[in-house]
PDB file of N, CA and C in Angstrom:
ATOM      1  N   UNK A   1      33.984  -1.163  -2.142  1.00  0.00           N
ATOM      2  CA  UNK A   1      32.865  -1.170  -3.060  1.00  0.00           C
ATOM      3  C   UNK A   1      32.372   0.253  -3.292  1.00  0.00           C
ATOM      4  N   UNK A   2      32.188   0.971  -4.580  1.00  0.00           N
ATOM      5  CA  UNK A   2      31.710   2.041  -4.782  1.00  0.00           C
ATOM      6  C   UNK A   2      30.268   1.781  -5.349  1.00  0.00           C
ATOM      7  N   UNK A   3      29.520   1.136  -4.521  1.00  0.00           N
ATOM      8  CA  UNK A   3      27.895   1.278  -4.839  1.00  0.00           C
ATOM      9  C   UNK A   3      27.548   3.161  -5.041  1.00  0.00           C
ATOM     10  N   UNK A   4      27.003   2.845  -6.001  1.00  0.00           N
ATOM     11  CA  UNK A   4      26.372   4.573  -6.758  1.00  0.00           C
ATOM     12  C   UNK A   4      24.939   4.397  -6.276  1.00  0.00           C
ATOM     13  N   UNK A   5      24.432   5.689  -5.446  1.00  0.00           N
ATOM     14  CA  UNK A   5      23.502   6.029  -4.732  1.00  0.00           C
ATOM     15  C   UNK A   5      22.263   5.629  -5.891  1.00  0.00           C
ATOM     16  N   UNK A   6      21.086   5.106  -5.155  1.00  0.00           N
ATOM     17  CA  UNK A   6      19.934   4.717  -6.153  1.00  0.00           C
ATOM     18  C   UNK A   6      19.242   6.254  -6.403  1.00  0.00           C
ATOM     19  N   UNK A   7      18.900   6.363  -7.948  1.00  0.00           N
ATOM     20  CA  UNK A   7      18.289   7.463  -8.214  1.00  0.00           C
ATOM     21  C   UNK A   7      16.542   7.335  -7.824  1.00  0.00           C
ATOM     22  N   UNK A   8      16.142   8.454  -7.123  1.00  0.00           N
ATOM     23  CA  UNK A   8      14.609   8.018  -6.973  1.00  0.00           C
ATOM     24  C   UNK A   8      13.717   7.635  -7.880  1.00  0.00           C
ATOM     25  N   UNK A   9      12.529   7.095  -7.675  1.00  0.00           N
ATOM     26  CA  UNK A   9      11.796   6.431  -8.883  1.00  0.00           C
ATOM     27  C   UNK A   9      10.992   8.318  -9.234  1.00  0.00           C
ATOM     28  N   UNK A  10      10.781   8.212 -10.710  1.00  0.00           N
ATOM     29  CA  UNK A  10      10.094   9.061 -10.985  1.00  0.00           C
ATOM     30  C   UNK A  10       8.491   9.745 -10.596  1.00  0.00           C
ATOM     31  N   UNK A  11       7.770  10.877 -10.495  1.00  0.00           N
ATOM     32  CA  UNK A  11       6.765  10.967  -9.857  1.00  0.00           C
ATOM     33  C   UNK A  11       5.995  10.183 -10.811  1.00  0.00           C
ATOM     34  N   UNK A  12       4.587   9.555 -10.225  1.00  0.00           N
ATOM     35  CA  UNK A  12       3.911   9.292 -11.442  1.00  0.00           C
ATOM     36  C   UNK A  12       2.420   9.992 -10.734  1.00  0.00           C
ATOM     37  N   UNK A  13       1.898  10.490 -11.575  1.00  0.00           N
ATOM     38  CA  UNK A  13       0.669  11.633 -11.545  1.00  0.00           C
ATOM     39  C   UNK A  13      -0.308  11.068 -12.373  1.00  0.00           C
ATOM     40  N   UNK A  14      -1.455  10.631 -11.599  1.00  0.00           N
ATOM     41  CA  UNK A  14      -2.855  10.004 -11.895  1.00  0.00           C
ATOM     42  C   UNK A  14      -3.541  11.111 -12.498  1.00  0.00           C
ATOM     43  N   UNK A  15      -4.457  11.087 -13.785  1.00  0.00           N
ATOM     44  CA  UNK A  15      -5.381  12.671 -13.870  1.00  0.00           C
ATOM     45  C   UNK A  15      -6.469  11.590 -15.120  1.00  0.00           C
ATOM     46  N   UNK A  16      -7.810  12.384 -14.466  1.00  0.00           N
ATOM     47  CA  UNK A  16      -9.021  12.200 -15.539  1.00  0.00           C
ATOM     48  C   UNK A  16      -8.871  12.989 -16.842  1.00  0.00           C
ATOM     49  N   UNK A  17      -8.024  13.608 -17.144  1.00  0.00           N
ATOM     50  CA  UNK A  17      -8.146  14.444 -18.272  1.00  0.00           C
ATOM     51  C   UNK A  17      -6.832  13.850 -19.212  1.00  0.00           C
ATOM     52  N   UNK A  18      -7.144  13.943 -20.622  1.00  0.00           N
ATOM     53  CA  UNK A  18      -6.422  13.294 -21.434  1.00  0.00           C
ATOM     54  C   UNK A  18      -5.363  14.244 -22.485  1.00  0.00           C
ATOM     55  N   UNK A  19      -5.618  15.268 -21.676  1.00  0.00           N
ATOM     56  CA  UNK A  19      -3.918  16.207 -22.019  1.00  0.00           C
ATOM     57  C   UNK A  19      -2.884  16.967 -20.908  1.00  0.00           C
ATOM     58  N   UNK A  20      -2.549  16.844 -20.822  1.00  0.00           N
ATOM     59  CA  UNK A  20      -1.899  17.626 -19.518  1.00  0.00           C
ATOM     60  C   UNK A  20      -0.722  18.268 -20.053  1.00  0.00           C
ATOM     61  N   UNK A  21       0.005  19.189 -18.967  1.00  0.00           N
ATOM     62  CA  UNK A  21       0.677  19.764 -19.097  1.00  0.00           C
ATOM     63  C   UNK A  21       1.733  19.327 -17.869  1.00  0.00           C
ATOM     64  N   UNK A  22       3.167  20.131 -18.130  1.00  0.00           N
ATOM     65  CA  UNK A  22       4.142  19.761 -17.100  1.00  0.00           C
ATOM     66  C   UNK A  22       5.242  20.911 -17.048  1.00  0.00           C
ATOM     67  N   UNK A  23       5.488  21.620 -15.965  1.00  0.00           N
ATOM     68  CA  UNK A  23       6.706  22.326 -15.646  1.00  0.00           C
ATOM     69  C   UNK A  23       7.623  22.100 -15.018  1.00  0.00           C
ATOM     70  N   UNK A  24       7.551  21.324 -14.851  1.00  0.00           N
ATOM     71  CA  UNK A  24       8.549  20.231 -13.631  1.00  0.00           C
ATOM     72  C   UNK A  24       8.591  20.246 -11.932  1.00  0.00           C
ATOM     73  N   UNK A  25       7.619  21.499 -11.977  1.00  0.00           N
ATOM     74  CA  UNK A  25       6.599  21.625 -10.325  1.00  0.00           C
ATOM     75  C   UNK A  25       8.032  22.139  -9.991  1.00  0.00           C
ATOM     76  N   UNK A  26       9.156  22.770 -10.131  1.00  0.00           N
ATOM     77  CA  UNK A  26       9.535  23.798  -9.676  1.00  0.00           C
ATOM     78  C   UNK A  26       9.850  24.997  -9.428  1.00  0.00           C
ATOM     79  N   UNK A  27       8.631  25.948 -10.084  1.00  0.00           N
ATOM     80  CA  UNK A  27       8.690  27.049  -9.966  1.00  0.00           C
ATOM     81  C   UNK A  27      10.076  27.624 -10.932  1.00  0.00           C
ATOM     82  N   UNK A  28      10.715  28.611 -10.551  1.00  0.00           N
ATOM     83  CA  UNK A  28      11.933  29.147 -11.441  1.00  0.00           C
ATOM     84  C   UNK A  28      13.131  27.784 -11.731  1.00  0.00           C
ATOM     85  N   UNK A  29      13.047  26.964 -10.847  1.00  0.00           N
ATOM     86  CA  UNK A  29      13.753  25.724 -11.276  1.00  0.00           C
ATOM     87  C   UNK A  29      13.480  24.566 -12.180  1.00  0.00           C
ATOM     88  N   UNK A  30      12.142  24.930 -12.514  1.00  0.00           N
ATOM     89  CA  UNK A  30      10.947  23.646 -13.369  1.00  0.00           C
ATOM     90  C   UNK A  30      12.268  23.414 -14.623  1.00  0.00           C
ATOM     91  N   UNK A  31      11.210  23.661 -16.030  1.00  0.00           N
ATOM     92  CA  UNK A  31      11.629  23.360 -17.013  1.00  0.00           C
ATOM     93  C   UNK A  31      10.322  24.131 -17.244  1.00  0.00           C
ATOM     94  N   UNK A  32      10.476  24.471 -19.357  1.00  0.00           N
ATOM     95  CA  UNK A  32       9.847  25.109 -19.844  1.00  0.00           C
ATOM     96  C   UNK A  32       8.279  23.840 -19.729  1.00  0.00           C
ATOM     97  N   UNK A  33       7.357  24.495 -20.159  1.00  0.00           N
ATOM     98  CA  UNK A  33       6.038  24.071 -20.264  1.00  0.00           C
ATOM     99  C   UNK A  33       5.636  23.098 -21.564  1.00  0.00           C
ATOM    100  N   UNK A  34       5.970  21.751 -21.687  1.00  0.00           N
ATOM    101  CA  UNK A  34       5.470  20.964 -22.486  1.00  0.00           C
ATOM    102  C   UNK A  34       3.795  20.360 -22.464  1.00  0.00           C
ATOM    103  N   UNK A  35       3.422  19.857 -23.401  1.00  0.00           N
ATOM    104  CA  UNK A  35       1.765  19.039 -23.317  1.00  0.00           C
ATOM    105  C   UNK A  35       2.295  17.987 -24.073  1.00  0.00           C
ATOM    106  N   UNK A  36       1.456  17.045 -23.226  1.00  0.00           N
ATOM    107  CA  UNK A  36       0.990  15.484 -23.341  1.00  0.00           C
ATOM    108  C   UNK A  36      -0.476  15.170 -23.742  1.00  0.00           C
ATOM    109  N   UNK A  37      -0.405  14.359 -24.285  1.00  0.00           N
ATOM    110  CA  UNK A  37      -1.841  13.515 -25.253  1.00  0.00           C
ATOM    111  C   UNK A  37      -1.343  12.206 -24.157  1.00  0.00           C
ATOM    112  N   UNK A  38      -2.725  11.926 -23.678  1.00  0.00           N
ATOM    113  CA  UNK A  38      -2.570  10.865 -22.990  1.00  0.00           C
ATOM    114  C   UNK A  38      -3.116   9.885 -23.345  1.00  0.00           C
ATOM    115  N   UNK A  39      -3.809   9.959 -24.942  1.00  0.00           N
ATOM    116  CA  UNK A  39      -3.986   8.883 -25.523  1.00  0.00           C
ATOM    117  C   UNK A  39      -4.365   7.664 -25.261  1.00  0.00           C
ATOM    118  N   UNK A  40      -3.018   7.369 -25.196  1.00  0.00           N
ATOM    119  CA  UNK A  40      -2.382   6.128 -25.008  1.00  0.00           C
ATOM    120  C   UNK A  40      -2.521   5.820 -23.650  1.00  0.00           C
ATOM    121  N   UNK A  41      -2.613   6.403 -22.786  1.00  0.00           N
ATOM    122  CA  UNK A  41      -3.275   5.743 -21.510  1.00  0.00           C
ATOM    123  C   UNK A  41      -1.630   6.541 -20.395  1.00  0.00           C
ATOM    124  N   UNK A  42      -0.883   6.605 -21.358  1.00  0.00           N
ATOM    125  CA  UNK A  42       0.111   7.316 -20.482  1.00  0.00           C
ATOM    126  C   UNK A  42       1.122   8.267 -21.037  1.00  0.00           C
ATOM    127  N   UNK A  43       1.960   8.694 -20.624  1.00  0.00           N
ATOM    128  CA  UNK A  43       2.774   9.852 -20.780  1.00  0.00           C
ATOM    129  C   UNK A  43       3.985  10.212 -19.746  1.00  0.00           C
ATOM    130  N   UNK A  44       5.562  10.315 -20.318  1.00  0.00           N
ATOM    131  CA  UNK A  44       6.721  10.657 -19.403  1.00  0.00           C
ATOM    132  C   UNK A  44       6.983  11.938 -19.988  1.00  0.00           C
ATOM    133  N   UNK A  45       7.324  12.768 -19.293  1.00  0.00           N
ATOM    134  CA  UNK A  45       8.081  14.120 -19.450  1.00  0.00           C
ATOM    135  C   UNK A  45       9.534  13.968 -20.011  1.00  0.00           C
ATOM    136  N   UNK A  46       9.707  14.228 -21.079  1.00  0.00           N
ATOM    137  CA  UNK A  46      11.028  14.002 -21.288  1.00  0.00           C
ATOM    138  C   UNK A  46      12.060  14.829 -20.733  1.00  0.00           C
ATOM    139  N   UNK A  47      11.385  15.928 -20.054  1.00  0.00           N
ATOM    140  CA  UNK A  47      12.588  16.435 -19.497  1.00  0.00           C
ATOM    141  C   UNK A  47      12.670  16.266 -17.894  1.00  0.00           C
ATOM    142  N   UNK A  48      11.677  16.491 -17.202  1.00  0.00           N
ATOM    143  CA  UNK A  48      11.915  15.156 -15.401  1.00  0.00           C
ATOM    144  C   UNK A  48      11.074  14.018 -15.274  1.00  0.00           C
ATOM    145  N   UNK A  49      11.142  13.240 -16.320  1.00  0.00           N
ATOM    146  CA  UNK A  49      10.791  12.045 -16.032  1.00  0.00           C
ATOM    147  C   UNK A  49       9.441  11.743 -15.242  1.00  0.00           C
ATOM    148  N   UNK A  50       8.493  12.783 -15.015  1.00  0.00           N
ATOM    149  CA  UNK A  50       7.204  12.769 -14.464  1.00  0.00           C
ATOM    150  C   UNK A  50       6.442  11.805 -15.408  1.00  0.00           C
ATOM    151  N   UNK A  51       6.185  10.586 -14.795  1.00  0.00           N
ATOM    152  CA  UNK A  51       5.044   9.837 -15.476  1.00  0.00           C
ATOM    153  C   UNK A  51       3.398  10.470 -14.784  1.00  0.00           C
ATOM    154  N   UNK A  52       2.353  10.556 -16.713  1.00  0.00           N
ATOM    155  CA  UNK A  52       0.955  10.863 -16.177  1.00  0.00           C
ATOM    156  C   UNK A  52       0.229   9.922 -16.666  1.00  0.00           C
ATOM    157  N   UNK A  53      -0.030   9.202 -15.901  1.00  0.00           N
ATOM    158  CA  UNK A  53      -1.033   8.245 -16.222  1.00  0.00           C
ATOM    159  C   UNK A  53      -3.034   8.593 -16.588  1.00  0.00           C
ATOM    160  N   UNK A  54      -3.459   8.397 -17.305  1.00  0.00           N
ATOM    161  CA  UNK A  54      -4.938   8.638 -16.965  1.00  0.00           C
ATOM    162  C   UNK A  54      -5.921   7.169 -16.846  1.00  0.00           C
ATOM    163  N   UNK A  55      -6.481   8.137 -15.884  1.00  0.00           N
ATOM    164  CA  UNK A  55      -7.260   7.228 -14.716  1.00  0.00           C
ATOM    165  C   UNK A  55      -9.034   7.832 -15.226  1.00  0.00           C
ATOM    166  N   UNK A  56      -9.932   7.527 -15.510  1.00  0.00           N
ATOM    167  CA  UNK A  56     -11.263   8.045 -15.767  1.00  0.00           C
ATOM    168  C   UNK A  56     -12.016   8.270 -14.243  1.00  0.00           C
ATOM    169  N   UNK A  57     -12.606   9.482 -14.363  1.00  0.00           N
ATOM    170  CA  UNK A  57     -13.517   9.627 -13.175  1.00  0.00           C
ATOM    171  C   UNK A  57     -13.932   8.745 -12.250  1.00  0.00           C
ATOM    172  N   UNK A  58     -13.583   8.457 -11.342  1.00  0.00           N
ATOM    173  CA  UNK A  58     -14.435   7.206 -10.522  1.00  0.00           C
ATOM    174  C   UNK A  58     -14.102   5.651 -10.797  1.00  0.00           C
ATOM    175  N   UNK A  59     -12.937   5.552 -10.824  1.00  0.00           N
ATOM    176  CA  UNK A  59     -11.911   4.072 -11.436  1.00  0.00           C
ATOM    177  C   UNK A  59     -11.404   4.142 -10.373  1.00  0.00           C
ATOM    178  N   UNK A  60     -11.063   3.005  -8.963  1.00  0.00           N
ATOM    179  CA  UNK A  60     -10.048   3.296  -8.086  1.00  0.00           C
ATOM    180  C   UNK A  60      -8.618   2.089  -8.604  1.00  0.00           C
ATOM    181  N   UNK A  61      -7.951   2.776  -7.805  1.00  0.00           N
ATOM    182  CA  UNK A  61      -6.746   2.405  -7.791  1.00  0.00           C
ATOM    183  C   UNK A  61      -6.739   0.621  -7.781  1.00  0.00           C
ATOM    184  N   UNK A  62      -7.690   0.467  -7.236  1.00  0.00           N
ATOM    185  CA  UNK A  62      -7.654  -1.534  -7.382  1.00  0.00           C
ATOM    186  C   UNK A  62      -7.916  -2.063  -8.505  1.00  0.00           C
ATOM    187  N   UNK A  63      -8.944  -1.161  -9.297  1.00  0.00           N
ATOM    188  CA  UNK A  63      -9.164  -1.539 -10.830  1.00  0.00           C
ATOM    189  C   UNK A  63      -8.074  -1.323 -12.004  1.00  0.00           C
ATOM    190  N   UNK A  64      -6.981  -0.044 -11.326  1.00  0.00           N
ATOM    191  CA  UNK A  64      -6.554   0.073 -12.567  1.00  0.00           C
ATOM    192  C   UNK A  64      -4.889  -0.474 -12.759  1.00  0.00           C
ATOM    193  N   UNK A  65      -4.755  -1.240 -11.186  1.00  0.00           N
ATOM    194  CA  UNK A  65      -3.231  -1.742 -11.438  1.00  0.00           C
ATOM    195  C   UNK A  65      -3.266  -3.094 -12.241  1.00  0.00           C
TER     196      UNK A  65
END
């Protein structure tokens, strides 16, 4: 059986603010610097797959799954 190693699930990054930015958090290895409108309540990086979700000030995590 050649089972192919599971790829990890993507980061997903909670933030009160409704634009963000993304470099791929590796320093000289990142990717260039894109922005997100989080609008819509969410946002993937098209280039590492970083999901940003927004969460409003003072919402916990039990309210918003």
């Amino acid at each position: 059986m050649n089972e192919q190693p599971k790829t990890p699930d993507p980061e997903v990054i909670y933030t009160g603010k409704r634009r963000v930015s993304c470099d791929g958090g590796g320093g000289a290895l990142g990717h260039p610097i894109v922005w997100y409108s989080l609008d819509d309540g969410e946002a993937e990086c098209g280039y590492c797959d970083r999901k940003f979700i927004y969460r409003p000030e003072g919402e916990d995590a039990a309210n918003s799954a």
